[in-house]
Protein backbone atom coordinates (compact mmCIF):
# COMPACT_ATOMS: atom_id res chain seq x y z
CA UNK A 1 98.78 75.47 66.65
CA UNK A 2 100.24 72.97 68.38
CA UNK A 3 100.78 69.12 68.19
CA UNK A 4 101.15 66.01 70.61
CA UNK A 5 104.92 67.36 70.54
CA UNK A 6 104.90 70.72 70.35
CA UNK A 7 105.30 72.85 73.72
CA UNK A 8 102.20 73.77 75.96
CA UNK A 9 102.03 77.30 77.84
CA UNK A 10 105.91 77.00 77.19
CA UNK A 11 105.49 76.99 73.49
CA UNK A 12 104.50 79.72 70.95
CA UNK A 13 103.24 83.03 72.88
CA UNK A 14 104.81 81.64 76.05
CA UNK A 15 103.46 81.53 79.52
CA UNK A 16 100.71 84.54 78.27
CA UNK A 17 99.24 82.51 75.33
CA UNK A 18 96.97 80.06 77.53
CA UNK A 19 95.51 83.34 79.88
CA UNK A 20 95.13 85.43 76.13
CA UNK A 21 93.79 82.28 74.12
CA UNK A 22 91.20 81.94 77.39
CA UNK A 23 90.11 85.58 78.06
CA UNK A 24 89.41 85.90 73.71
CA UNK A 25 87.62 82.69 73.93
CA UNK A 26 85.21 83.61 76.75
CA UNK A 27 84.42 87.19 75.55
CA UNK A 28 83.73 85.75 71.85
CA UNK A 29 81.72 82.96 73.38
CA UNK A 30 79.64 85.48 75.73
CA UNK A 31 78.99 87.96 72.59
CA UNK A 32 78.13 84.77 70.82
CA UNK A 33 75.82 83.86 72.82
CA UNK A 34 73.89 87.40 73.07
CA UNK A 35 73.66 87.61 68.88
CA UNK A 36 72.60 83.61 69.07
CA UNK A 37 69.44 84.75 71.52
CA UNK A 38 68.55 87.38 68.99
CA UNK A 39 68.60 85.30 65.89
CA UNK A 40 66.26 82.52 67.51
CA UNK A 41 64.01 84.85 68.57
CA UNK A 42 63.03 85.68 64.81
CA UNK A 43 64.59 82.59 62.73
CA UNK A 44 64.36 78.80 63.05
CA UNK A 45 66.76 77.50 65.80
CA UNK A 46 68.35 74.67 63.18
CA UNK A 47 68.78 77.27 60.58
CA UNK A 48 71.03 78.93 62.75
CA UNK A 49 72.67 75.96 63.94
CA UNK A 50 73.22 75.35 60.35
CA UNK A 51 74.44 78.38 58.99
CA UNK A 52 77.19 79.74 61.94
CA UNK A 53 78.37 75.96 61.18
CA UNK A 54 78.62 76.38 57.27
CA UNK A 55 80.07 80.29 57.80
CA UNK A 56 82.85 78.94 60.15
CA UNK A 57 83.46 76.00 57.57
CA UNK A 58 84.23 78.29 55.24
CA UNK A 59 86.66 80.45 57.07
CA UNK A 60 88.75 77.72 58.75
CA UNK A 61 89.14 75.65 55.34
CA UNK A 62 90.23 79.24 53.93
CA UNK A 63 92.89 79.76 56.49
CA UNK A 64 93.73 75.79 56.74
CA UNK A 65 94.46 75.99 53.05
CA UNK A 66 96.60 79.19 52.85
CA UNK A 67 98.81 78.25 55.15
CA UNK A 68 100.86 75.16 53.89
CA UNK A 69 102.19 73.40 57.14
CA UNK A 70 98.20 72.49 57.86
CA UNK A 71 98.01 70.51 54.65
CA UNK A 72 99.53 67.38 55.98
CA UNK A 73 97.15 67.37 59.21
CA UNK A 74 94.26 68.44 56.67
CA UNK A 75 94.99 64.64 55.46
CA UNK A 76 95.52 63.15 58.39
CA UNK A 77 92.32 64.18 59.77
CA UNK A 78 90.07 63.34 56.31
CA UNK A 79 91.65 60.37 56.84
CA UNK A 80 90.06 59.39 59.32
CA UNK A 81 85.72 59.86 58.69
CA UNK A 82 84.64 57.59 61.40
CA UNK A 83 86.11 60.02 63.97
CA UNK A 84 85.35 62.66 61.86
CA UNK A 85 81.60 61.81 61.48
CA UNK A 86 81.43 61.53 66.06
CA UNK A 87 83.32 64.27 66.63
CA UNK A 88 80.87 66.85 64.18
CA UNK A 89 77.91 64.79 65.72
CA UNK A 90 79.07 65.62 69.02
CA UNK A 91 80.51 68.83 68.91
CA UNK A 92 78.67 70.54 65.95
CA UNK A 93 74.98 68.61 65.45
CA UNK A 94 74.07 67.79 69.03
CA UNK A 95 75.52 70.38 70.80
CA UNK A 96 74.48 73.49 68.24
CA UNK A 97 70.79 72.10 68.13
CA UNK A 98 69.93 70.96 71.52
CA UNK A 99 71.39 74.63 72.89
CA UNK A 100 69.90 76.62 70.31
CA UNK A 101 66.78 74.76 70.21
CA UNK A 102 67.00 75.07 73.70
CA UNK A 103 67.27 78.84 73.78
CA UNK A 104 64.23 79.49 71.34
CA UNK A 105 62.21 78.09 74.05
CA UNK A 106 63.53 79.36 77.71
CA UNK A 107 66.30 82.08 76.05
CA UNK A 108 70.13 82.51 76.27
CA UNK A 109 70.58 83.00 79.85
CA UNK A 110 69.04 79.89 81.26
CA UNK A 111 70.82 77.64 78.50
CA UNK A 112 73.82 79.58 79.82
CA UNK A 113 73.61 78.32 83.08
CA UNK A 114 72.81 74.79 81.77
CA UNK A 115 75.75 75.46 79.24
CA UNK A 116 77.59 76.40 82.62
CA UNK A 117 77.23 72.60 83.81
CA UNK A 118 79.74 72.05 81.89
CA UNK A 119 82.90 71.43 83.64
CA UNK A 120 80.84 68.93 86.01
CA UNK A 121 79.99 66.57 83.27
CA UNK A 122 83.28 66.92 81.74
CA UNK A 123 84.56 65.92 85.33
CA UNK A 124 82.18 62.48 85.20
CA UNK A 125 82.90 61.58 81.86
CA UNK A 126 86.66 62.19 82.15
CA UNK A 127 86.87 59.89 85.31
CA UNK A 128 84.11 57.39 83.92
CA UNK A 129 85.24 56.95 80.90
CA UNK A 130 88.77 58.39 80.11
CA UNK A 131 91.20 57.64 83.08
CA UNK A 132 91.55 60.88 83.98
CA UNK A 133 92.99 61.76 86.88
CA UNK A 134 91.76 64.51 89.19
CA UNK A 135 92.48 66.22 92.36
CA UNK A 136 90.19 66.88 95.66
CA UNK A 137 90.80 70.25 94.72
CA UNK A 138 89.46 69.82 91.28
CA UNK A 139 86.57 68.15 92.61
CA UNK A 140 86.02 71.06 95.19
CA UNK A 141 86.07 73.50 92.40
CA UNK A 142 83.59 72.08 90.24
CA UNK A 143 81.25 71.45 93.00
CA UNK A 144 81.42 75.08 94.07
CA UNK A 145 81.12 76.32 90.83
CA UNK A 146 78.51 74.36 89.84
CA UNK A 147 76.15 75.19 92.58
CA UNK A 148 77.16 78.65 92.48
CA UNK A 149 75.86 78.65 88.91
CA UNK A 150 72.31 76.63 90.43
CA UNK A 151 72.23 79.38 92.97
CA UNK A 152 72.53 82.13 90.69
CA UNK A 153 69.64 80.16 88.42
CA UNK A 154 66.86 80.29 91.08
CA UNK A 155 68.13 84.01 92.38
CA UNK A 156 68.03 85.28 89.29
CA UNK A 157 66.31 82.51 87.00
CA UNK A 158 63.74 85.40 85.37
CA UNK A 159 66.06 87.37 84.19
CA UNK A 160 66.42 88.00 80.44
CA UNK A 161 63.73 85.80 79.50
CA UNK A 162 60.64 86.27 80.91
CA UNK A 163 58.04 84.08 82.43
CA UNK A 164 58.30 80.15 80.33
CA UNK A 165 55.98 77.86 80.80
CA UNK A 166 56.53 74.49 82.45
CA UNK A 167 56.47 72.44 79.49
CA UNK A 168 58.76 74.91 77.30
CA UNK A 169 60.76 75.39 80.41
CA UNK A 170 61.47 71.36 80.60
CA UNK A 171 61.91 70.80 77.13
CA UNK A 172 63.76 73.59 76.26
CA UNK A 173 66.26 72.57 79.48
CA UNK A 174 66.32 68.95 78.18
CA UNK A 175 67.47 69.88 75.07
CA UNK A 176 70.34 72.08 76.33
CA UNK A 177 71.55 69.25 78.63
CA UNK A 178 71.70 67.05 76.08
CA UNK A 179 73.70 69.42 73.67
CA UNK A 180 75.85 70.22 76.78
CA UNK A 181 76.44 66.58 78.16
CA UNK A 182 77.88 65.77 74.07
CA UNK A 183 79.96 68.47 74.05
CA UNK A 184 81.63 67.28 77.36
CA UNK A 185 82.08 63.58 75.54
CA UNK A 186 83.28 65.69 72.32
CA UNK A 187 86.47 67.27 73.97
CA UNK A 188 87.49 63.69 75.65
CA UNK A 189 86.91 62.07 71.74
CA UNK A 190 88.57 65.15 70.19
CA UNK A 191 91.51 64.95 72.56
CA UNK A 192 91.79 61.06 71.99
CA UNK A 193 91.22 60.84 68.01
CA UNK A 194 92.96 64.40 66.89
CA UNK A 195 95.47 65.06 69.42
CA UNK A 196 98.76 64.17 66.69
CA UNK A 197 96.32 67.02 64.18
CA UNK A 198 96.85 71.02 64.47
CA UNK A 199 93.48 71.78 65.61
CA UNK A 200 93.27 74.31 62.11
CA UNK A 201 94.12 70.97 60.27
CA UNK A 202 91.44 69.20 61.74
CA UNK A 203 88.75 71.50 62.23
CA UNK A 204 87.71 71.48 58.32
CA UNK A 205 86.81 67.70 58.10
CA UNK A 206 84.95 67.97 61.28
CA UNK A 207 82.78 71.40 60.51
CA UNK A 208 82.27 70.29 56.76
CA UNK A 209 80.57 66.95 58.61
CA UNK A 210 79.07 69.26 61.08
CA UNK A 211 77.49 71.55 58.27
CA UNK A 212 76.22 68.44 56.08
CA UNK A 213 74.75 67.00 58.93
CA UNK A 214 72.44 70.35 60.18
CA UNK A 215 72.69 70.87 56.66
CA UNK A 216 70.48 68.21 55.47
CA UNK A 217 67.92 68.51 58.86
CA UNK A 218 67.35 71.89 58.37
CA UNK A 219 66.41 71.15 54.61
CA UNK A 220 64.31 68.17 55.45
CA UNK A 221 62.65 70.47 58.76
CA UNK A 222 62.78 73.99 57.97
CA UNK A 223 60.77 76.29 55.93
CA UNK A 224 63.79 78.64 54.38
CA UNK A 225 61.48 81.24 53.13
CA UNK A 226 61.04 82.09 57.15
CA UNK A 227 64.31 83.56 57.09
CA UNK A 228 65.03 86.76 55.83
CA UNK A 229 68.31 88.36 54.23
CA UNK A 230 68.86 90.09 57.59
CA UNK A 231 68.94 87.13 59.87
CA UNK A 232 71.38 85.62 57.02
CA UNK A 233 73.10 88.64 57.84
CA UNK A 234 73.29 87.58 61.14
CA UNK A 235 73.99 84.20 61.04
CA UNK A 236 77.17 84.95 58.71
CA UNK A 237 78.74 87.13 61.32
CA UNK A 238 78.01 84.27 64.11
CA UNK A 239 79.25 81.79 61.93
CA UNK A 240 82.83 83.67 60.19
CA UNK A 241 83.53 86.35 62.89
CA UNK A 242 82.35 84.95 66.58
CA UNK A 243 82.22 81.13 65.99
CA UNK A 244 85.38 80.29 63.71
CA UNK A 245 87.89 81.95 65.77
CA UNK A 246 86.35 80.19 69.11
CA UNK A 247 86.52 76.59 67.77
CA UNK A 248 90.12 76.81 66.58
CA UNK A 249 90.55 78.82 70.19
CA UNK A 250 88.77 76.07 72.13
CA UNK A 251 90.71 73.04 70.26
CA UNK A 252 93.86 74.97 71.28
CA UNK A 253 93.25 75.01 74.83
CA UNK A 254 91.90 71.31 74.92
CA UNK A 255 95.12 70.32 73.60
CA UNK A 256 97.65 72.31 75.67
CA UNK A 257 95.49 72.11 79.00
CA UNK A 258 92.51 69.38 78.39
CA UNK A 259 88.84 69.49 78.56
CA UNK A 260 88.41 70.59 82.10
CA UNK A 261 90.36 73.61 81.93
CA UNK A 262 88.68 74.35 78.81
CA UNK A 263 85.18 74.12 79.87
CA UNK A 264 85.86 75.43 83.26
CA UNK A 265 86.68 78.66 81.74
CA UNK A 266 83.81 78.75 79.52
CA UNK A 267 81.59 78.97 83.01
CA UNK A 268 82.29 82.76 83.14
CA UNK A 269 80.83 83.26 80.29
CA UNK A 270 76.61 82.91 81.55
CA UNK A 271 77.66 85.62 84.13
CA UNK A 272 79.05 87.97 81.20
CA UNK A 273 75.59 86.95 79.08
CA UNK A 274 74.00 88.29 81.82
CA UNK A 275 75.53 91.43 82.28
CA UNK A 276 75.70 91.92 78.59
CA UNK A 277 71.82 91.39 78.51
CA UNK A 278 71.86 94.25 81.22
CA UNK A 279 73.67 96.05 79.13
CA UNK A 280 71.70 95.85 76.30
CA UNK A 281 68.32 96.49 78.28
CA UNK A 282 66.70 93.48 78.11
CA UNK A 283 67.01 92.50 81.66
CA UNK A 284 67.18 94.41 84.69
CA UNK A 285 70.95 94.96 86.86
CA UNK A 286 71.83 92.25 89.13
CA UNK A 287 70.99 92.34 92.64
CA UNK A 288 73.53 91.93 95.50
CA UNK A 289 72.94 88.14 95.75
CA UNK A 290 73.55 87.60 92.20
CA UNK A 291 76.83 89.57 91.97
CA UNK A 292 78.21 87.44 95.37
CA UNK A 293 77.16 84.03 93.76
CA UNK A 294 79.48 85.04 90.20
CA UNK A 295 82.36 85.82 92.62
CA UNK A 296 82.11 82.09 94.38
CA UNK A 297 81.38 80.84 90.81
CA UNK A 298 85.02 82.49 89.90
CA UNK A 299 86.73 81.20 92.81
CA UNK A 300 85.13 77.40 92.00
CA UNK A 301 86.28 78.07 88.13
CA UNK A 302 90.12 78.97 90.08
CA UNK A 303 90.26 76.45 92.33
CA UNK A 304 89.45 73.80 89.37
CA UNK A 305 91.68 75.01 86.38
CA UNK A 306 94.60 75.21 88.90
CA UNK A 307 96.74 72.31 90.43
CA UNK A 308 99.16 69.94 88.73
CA UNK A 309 98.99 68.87 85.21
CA UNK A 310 97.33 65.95 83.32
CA UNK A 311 98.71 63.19 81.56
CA UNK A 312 99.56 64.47 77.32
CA UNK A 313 97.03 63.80 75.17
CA UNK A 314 96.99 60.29 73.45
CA UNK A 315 97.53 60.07 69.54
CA UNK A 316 94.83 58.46 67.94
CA UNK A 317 94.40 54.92 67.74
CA UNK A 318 96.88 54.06 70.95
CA UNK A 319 95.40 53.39 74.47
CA UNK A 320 94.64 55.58 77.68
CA UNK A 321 97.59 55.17 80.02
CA UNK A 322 96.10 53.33 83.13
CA UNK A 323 98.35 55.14 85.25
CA UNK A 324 98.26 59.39 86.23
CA UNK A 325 102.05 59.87 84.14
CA UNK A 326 103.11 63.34 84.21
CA UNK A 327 103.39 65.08 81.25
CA UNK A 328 107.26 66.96 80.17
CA UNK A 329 108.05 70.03 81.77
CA UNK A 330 107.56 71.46 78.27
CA UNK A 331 104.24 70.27 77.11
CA UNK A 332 102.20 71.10 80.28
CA UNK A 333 98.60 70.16 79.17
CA UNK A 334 96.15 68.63 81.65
């Protein structure tokens, strides 16, 4: 893991570890996704939300604590329960139930392609609200992308789901944006309070928080009993095998190459849903439209991630630069 010194693509794993970090991240985040639309389909959305939270809890505080050079960060990060308390509100409460609220009600591939809205909020927010700089090139990017990813919705809106009606259908999207537009703030806050913490060190302060927080509204909103040992089952493997590994994954890659790249990546993964909902025949294949919008999707995704780099992150408690100032040659992180 890597600190506000340590090297970016440079560092450990080399030029490789930002395309290898990226490519795990999307295909756990895609199968994620798929198991997430089958739990909600038979057990409460918050319950979910809950336990994946509590099961990757668990896991990260087990590795944070057996491996000794996290145990100073570990500190530093407790240390700190203001930012500790946004950033699992954010990242863990918000996000985790307005998406899987969201995808009881209109199902995993639309919340996908509101999840895929991503890197365009992140783009706002960033310039509104963090200084950061950006590119026309970044700008064209996200724009294509982001109405590739519209495109694809009204081509292939049905697919996967079924017919929703118009109240579901408006709720259920409201709910995703909302999770999706506090995940965009959560990797600017994350960035700006933790950047001086290993994401490993940090990670168990913030999904502890995360975990009492769904924690206590699923046990003030949730009937238990509805949930049966095999959707516990389920929600342990979401939690400790698909979940862990992509928060310390994503944390990485928001440190060594910033939110954008990070959630610009993440776009692929509707399109993978998609064809993994294909593949597991509950939607039909893709037509010829469909299959041309994910390759302009991919070229918007390019044309964003790429370009120069972005400013290093700032340690907590010290001020945004005002000014674009390049990063060192070996800590390339945008």
């Amino acid at each position: 893991m890597t600190g506000p010194g340590d090297a970016g693509p440079a560092g450990p794993g080399g030029r490789l570890a930002v395309p290898v970090l990226a490519t795990l991240m999307v295909l756990l985040l895609a199968t994620g996704w798929l198991l997430s639309g089958h739990l909600v389909s038979g057990a409460p959305a918050l319950a979910v939300a809950a336990g994946r939270t509590a099961a990757s809890f668990v896991v990260i505080t087990a590795l944070a604590a057996l491996l000794p050079r996290t145990w100073a960060g570990v500190r530093t990060a407790t240390a700190r329960p203001g930012a500790v308390a946004v950033l699992a509100f954010l990242g863990f409460f918000a996000y985790y139930s307005g998406t899987l609220l969201g995808t009881s009600r209109i199902g995993a591939s639309r919340v996908g392609l509101i999840v895929s809205l991503l890197p365009c909020l992140t783009f706002l927010i960033g310039i509104a609200a963090f200084r950061e700089p950006s590119t026309r090139r970044k700008l064209l990017g996200t724009l294509l992308a982001v109405a590739a990813a519209c495109g694809y919705a009204v081509a292939d809106g049905r697919a996967g789901g079924g017919a929703v009606g118009t109240g579901a259908l408006l709720t259920g999207g409201l709910m995703a944006l909302g999770g999706t537009f506090t995940y965009a703030l959560y990797g600017y806050v994350y960035r700006q309070r933790m950047a001086d913490v290993p994401p490993l060190a940090a990670l168990p302060a913030i999904t502890g928080a995360g975990t009492v927080m769904l924690g206590a509204a699923t046990l003030l909103l949730v009937p238990l009993g509805s949930v049966d040992a095999a959707d516990w089952a389920g929600i342990g493997v979401l939690g400790a095998v698909l979940t862990a590994p992509v928060f310390v994954i994503s944390h990485e890659l928001i440190l060594r190459k910033g939110p954008l790249f990070t959630s610009a990546v993440a776009l692929a993964v509707p399109f993978l849903v998609r064809l993994g909902e294909w593949a597991l025949g509950t939607a039909g294949p893709p037509g010829p439209l469909v299959v041309a919008l994910i390759a302009v999707c991919a070229a918007g995704v390019w044309l964003t991630v790429g370009g120069p780099a972005a400013p290093r992150p700032v340690p907590a408690g010290k001020p945004l630069p005002a000014t674009d100032t390049p990063a060192p040659s070996r800590g390339n992180r945008s």
